[in-house]
C-alpha atoms as a PDB file:
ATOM      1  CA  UNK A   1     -38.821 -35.552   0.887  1.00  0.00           C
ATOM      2  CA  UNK A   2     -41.900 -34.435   2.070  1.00  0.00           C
ATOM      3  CA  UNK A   3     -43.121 -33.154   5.137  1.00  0.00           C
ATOM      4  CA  UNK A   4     -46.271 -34.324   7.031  1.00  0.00           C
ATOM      5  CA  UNK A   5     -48.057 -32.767   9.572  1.00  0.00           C
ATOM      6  CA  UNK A   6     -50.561 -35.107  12.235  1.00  0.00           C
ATOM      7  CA  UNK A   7     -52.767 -33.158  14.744  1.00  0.00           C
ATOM      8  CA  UNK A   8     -53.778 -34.744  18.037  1.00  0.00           C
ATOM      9  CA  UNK A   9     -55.868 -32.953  19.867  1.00  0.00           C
ATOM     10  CA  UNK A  10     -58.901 -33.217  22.634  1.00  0.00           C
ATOM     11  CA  UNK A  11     -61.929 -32.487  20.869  1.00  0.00           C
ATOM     12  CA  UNK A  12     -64.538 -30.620  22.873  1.00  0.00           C
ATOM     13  CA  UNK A  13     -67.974 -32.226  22.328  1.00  0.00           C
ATOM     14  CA  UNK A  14     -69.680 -30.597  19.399  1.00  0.00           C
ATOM     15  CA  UNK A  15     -68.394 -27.231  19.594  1.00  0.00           C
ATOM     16  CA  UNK A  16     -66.624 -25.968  16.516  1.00  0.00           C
ATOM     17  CA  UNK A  17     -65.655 -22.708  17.142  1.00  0.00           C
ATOM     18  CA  UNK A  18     -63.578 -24.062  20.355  1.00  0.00           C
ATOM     19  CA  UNK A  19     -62.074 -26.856  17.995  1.00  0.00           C
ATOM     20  CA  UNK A  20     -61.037 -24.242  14.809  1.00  0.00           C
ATOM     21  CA  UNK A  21     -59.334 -22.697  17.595  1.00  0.00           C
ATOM     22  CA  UNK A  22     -57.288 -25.289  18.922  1.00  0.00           C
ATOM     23  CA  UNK A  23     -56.090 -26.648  15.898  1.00  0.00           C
ATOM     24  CA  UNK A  24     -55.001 -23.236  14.798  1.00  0.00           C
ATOM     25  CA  UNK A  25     -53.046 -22.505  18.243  1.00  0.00           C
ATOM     26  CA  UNK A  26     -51.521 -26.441  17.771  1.00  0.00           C
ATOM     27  CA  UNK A  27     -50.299 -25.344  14.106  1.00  0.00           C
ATOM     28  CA  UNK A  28     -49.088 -22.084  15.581  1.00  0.00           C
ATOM     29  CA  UNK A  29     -46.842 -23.513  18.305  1.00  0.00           C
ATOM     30  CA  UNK A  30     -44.755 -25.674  15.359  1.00  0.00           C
ATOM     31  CA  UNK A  31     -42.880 -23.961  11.939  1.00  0.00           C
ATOM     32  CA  UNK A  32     -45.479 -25.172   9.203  1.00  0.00           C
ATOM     33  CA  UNK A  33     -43.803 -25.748   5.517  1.00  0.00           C
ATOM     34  CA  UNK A  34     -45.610 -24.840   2.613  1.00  0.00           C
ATOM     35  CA  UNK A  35     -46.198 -27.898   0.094  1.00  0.00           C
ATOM     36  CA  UNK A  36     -46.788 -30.462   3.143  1.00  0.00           C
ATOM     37  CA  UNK A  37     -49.946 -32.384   4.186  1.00  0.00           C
ATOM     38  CA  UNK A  38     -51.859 -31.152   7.352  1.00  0.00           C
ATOM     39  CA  UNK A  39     -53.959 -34.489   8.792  1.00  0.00           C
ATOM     40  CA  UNK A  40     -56.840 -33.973  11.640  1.00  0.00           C
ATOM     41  CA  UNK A  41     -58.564 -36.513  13.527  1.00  0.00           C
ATOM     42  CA  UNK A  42     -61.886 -37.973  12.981  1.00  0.00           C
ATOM     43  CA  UNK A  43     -65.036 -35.390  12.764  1.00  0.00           C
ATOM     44  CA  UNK A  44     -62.431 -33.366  14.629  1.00  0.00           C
ATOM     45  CA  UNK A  45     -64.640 -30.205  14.670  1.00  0.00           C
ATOM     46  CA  UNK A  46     -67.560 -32.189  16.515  1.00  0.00           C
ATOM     47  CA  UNK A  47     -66.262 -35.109  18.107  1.00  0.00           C
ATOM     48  CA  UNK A  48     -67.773 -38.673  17.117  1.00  0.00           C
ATOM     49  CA  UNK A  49     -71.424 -37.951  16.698  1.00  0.00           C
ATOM     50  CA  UNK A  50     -72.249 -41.202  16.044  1.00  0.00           C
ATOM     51  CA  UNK A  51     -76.168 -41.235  16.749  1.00  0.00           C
ATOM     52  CA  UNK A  52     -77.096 -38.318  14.528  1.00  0.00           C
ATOM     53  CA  UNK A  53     -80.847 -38.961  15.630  1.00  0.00           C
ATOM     54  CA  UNK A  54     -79.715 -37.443  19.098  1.00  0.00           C
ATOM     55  CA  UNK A  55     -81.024 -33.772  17.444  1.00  0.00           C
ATOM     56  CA  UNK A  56     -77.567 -32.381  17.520  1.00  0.00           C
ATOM     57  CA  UNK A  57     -78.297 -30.989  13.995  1.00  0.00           C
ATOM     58  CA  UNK A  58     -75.682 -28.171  14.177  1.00  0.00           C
ATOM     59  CA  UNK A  59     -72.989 -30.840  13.814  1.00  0.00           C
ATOM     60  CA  UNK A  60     -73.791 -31.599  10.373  1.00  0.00           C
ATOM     61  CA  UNK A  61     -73.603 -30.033   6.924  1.00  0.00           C
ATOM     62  CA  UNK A  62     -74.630 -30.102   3.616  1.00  0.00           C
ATOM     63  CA  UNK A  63     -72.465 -31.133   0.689  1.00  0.00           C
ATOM     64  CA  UNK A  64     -69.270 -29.226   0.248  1.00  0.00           C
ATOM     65  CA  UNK A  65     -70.872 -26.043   2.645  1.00  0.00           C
ATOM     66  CA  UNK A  66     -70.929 -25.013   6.001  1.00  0.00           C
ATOM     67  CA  UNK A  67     -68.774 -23.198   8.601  1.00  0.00           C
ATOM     68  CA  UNK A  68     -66.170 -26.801   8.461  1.00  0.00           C
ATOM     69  CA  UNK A  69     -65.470 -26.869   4.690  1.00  0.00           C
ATOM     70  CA  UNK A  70     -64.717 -22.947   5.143  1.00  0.00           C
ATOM     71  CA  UNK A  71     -62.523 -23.815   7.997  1.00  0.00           C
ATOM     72  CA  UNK A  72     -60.683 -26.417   6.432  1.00  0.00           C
ATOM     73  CA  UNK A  73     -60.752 -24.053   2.726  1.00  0.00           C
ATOM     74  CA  UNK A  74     -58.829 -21.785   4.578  1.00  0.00           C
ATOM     75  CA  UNK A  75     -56.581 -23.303   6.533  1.00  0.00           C
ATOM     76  CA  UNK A  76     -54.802 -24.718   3.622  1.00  0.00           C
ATOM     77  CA  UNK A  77     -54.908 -21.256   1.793  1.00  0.00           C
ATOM     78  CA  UNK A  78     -53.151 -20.003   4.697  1.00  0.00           C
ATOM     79  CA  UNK A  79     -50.717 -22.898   5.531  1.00  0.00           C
ATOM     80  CA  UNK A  80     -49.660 -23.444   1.801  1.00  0.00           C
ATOM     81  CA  UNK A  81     -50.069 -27.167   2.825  1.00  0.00           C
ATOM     82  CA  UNK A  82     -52.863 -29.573   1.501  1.00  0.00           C
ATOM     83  CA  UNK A  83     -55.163 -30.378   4.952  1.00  0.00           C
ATOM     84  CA  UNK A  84     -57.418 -33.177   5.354  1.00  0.00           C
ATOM     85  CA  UNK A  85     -60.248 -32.986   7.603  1.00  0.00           C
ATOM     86  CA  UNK A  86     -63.593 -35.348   8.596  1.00  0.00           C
ATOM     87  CA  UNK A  87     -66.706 -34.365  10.112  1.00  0.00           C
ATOM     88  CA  UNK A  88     -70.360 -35.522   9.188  1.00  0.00           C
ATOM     89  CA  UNK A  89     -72.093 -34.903   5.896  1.00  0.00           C
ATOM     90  CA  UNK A  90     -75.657 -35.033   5.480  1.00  0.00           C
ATOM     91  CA  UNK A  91     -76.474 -35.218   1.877  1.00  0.00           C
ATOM     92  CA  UNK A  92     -80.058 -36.436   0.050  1.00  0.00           C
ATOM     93  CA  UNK A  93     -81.261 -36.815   3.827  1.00  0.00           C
ATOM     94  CA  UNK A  94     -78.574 -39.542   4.775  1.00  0.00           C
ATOM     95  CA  UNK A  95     -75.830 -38.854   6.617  1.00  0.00           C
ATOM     96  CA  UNK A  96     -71.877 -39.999   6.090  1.00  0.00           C
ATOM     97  CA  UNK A  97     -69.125 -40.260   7.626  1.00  0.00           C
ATOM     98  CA  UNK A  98     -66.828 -38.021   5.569  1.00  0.00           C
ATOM     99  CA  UNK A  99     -62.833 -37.258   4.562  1.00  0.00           C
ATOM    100  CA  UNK A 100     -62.513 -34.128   2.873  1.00  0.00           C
ATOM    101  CA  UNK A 101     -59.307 -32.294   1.089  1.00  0.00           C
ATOM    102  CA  UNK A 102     -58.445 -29.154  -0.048  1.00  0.00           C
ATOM    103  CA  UNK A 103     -55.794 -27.535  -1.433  1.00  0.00           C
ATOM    104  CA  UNK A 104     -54.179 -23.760  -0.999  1.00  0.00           C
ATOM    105  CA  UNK A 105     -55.472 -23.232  -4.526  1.00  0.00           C
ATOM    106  CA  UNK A 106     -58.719 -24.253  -4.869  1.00  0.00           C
ATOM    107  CA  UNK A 107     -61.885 -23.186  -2.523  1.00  0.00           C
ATOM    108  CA  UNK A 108     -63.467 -26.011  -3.302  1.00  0.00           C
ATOM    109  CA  UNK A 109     -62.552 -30.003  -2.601  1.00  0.00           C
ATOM    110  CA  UNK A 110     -59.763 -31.864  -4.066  1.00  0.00           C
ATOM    111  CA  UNK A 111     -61.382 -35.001  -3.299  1.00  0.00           C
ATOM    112  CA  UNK A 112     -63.664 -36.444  -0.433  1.00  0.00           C
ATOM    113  CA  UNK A 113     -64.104 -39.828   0.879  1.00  0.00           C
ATOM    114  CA  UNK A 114     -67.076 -41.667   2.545  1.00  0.00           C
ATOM    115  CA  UNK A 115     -65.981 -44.609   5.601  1.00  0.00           C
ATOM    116  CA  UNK A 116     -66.817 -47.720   4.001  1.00  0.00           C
ATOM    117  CA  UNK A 117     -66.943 -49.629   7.050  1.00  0.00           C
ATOM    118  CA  UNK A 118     -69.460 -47.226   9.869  1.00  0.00           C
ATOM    119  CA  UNK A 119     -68.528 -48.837  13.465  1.00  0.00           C
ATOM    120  CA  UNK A 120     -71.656 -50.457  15.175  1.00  0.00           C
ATOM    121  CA  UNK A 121     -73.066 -47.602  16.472  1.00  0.00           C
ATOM    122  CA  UNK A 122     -72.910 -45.919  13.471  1.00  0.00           C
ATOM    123  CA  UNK A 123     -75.125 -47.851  11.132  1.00  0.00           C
ATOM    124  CA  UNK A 124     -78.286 -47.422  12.564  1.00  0.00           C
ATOM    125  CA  UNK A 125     -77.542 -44.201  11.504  1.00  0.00           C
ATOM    126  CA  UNK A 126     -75.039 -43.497   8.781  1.00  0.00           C
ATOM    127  CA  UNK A 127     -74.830 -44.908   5.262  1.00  0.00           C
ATOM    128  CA  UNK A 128     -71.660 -46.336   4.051  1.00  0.00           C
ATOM    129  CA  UNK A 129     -69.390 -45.478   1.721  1.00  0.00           C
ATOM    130  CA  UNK A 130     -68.843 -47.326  -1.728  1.00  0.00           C
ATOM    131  CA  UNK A 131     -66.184 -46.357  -3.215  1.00  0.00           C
ATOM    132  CA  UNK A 132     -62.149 -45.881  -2.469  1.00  0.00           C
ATOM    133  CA  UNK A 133     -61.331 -42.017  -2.851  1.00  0.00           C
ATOM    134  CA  UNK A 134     -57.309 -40.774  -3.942  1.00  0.00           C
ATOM    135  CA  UNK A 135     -55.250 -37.680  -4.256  1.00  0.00           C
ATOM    136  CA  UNK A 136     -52.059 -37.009  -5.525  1.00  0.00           C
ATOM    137  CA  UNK A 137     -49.899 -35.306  -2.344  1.00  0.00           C
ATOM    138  CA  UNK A 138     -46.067 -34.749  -3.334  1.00  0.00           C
ATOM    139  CA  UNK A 139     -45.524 -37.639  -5.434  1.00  0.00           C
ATOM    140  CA  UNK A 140     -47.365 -39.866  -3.337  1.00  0.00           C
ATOM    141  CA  UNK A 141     -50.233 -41.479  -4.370  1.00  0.00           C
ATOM    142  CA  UNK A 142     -53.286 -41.089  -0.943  1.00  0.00           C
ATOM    143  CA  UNK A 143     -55.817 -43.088   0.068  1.00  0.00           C
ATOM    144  CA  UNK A 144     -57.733 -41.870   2.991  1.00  0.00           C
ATOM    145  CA  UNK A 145     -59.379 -43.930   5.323  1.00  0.00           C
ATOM    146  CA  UNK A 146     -61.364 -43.704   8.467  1.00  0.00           C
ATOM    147  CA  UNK A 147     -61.089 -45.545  12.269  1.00  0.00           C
ATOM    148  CA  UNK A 148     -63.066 -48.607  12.115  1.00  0.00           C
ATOM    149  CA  UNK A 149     -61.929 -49.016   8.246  1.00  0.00           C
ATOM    150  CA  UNK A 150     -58.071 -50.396   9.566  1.00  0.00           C
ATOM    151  CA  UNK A 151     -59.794 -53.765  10.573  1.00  0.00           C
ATOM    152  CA  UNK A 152     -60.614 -54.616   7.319  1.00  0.00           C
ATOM    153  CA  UNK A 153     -57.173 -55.090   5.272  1.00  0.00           C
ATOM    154  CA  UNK A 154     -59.406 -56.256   2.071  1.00  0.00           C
ATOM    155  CA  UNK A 155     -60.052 -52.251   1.069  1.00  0.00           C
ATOM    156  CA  UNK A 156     -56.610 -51.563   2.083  1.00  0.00           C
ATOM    157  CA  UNK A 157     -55.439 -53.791  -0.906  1.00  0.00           C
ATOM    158  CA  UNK A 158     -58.062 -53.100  -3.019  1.00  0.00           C
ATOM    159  CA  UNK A 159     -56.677 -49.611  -3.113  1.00  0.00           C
ATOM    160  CA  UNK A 160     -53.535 -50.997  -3.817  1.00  0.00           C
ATOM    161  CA  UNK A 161     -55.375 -50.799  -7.618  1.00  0.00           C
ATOM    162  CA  UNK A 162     -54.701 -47.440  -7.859  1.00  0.00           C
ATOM    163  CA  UNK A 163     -50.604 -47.692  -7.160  1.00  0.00           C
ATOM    164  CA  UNK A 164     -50.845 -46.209  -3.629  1.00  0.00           C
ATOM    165  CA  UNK A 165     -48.373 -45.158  -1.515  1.00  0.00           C
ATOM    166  CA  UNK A 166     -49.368 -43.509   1.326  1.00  0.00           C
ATOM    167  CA  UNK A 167     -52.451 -44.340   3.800  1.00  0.00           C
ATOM    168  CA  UNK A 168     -54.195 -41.825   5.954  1.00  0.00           C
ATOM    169  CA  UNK A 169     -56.082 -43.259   8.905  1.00  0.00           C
ATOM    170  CA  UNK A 170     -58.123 -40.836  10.942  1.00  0.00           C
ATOM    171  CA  UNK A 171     -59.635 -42.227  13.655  1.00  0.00           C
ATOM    172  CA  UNK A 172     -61.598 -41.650  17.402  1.00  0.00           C
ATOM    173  CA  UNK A 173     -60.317 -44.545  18.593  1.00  0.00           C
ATOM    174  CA  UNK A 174     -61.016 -45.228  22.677  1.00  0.00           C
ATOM    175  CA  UNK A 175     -58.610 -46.090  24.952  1.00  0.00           C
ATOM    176  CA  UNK A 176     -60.136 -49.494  25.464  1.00  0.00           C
ATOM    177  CA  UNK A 177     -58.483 -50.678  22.557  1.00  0.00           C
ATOM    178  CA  UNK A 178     -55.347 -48.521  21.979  1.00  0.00           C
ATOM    179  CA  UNK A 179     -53.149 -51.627  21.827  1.00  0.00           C
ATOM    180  CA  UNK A 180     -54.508 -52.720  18.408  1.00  0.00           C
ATOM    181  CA  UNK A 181     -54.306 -49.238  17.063  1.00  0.00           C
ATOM    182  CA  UNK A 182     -50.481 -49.312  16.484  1.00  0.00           C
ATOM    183  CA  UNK A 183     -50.402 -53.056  15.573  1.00  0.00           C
ATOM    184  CA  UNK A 184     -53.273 -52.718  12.520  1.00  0.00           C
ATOM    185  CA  UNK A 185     -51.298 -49.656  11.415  1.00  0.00           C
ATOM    186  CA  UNK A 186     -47.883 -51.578  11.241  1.00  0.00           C
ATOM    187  CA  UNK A 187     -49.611 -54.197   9.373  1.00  0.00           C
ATOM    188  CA  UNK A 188     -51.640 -52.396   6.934  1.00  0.00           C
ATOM    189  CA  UNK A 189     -48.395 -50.629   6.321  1.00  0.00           C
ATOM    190  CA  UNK A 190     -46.137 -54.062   5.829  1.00  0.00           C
ATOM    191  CA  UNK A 191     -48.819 -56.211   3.743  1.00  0.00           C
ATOM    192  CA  UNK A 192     -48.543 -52.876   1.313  1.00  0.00           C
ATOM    193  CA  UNK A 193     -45.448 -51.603   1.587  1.00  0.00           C
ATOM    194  CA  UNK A 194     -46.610 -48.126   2.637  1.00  0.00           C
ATOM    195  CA  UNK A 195     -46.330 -45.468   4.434  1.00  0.00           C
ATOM    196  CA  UNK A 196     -49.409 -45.204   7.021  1.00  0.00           C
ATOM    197  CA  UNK A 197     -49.828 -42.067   9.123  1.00  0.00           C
ATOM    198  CA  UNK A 198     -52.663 -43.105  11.930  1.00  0.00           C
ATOM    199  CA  UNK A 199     -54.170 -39.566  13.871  1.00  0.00           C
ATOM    200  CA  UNK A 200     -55.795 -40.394  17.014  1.00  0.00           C
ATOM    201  CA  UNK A 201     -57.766 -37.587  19.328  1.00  0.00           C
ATOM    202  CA  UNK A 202     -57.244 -37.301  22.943  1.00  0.00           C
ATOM    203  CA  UNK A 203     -59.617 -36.518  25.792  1.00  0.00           C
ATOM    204  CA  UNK A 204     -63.293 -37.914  26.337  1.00  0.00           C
ATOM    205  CA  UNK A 205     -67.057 -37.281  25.375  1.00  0.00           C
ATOM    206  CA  UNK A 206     -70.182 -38.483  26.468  1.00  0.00           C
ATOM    207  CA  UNK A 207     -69.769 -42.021  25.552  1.00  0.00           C
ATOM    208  CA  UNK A 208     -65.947 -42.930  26.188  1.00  0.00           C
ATOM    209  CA  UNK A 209     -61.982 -42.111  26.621  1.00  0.00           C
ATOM    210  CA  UNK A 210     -59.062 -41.322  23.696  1.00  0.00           C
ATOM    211  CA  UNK A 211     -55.677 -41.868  24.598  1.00  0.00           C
ATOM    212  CA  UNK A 212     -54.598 -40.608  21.173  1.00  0.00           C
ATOM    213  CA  UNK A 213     -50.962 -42.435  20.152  1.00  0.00           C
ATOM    214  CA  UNK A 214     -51.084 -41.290  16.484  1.00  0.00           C
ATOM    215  CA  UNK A 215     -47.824 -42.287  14.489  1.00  0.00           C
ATOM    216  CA  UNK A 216     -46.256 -42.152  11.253  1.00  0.00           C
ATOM    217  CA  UNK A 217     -45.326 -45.871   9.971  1.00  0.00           C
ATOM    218  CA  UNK A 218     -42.826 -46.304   7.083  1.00  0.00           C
ATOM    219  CA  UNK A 219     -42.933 -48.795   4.308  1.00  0.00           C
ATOM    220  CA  UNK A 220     -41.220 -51.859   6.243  1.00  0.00           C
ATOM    221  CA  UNK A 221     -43.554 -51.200   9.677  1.00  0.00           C
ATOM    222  CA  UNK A 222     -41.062 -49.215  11.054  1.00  0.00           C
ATOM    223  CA  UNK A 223     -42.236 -46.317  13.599  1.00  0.00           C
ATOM    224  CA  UNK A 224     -41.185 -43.667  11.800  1.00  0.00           C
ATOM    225  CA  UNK A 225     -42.284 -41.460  15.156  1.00  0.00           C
ATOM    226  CA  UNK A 226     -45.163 -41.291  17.304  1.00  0.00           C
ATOM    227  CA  UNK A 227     -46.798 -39.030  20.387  1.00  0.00           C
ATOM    228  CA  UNK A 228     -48.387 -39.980  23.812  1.00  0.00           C
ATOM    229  CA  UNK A 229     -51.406 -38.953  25.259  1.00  0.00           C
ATOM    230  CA  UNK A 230     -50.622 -34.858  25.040  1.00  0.00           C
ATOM    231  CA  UNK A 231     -52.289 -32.997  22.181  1.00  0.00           C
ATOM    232  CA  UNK A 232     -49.675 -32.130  20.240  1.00  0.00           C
ATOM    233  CA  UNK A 233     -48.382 -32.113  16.278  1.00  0.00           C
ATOM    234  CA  UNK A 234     -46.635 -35.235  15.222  1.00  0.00           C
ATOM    235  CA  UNK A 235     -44.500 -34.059  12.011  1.00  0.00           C
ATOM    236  CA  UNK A 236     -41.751 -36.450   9.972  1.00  0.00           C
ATOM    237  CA  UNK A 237     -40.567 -36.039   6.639  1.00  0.00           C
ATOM    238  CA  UNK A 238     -41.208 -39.267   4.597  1.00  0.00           C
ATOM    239  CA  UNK A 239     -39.525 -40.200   1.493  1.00  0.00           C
ATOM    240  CA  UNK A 240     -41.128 -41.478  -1.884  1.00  0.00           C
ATOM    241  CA  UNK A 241     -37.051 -42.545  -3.145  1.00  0.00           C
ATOM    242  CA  UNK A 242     -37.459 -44.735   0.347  1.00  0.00           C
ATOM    243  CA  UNK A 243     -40.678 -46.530  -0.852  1.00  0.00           C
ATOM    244  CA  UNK A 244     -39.628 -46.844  -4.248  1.00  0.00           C
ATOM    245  CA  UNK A 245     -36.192 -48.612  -3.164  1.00  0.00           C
ATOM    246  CA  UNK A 246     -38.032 -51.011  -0.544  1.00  0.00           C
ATOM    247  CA  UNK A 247     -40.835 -52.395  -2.985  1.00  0.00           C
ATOM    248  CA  UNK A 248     -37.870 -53.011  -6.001  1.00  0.00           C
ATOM    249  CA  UNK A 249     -36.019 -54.666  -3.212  1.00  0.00           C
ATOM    250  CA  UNK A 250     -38.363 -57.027  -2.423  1.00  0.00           C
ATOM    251  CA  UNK A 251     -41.066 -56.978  -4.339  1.00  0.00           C
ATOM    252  CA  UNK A 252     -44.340 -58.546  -2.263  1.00  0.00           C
ATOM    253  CA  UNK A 253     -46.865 -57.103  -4.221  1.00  0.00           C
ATOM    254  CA  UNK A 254     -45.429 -58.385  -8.065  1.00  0.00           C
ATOM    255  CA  UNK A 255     -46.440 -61.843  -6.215  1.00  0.00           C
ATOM    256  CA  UNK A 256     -49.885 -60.547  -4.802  1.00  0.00           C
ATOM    257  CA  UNK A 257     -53.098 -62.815  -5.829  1.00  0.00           C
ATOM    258  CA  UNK A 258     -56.189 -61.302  -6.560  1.00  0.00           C
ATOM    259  CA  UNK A 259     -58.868 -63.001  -3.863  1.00  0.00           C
ATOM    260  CA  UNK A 260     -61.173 -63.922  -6.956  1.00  0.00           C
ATOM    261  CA  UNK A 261     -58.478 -65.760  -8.259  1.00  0.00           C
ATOM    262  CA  UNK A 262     -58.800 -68.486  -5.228  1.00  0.00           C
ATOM    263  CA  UNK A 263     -61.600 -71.569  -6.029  1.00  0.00           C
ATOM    264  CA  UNK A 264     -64.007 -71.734  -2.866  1.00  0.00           C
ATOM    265  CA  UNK A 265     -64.091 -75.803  -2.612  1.00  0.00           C
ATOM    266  CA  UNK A 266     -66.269 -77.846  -0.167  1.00  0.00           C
ATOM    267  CA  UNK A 267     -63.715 -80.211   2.183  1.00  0.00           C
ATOM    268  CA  UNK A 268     -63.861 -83.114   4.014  1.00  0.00           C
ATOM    269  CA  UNK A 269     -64.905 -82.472   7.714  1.00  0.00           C
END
């Protein structure tokens, strides 16, 4: 079994020192076990900066620097739990969209992750990602992913390539559409037979309202548990003996085609 750890929290708009703090005093207020996975929300140290030509230049940083990948360094040195954080990289003058992870024995990352798919506002701006990113977490097998990402269930199998297991989806996603947010989740989790863990903020900014509703799906699309609209920590223990006994069982993904595998043939109209 291992334990996971989701943080939902109301970001204050571009202020990091306020948002260090709150995640530390939302850790605080729950027993933390060393060995699990600590998962924040979407550039959870800024908010969603998603028009870095505004001039807010203190919200981004360079490469594996800055006052965030410190934060984040030490957090996991001092929870004994891996932690996952995103927040905006600006690297060769472009900026990203960026998953990091680090470990409580190593300063520096375990692996990072640039969102493949920037939202609409975002790619005036930021450059995408190419390329899937995994760690190792327990005996699970992690892909990381990021908000906008979920609609696109192509990447979500392509990562199946590398035997995954387990799904991180950190998101700001706005209240305006919180009733897809649980139903993508569920079904990237089903179509892979995965567990999915989906962290949502809570609160507003400049531009629009979060209603948070992360949750932890299991392998069938079962809510493992979820939270409201209150910051909070969501926690669960999920189980790789679980996963393992649900994919022999019935075994979807043996049958999966690959999509070049399909002809593309002209019909009759």
């Amino acid at each position: 079994m291992a334990k996971v750890y989701l943080v939902q929290m109301d970001i204050l708009w571009c202020n990091k020192t306020a948002n260090f703090e709150t995640v530390r005093r939302l850790l605080q207020s729950k027993t933390i076990e060393k060995g699990g996975l600590i998962v924040l929300p979407e550039m959870f140290a800024t908010g969603f900066v998603g028009r870095p030509k505004e001039g807010i230049e203190e919200s981004f940083e360079h490469a594996e620097s800055g006052i965030t990948a410190s934060f984040l360094s030490k957090l996991s040195q001092e929870t004994g739990c891996l932690v996952q954080g995103s927040g905006i990289r600006k690297q060769n003058g472009q900026f990203r969209n960026h998953v990091s992870v680090y470990g409580p024995d190593s300063q520096t990352e375990i692996t990072s992750y640039d969102k493949i798919y920037p939202f609409h506002t975002e790619q005036k701006h930021f450059e995408a990602g190419e390329a899937i990113k995994t760690y190792k977490f327990d005996l699970f097998n992690v892909a990381p992913f990021i908000c906008y990402d979920l609609r696109f269930p192509e990447v979500f199998r392509a990562a199946m390539n590398y035997n995954i297991e387990l799904f991180t989806v950190v998101a700001s996603w706005p209240t305006s559409r919180e009733s897809q947010w649980a139903t993508l989740l569920k079904a990237r989790a089903i179509e892979n037979q995965c567990y999915v863990l989906g962290v949502n903020r809570i609160g507003e900014d400049p531009y629009t309202e979060y209603n948070g509703g992360s949750i932890i799906v299991g392998p069938t699309g079962d809510i493992i548990d979820s939270l409201g609209s209150e910051e909070g920590i969501l926690s669960a223990e999920i189980d790789y003996a679980i996963l393992r006994e649900k994919r022999q069982n019935f075994p979807v993904l043996k049958d999966a085609k690959p999509f070049f595998s399909f002809p593309i043939k002209k019909g009759v109209i």
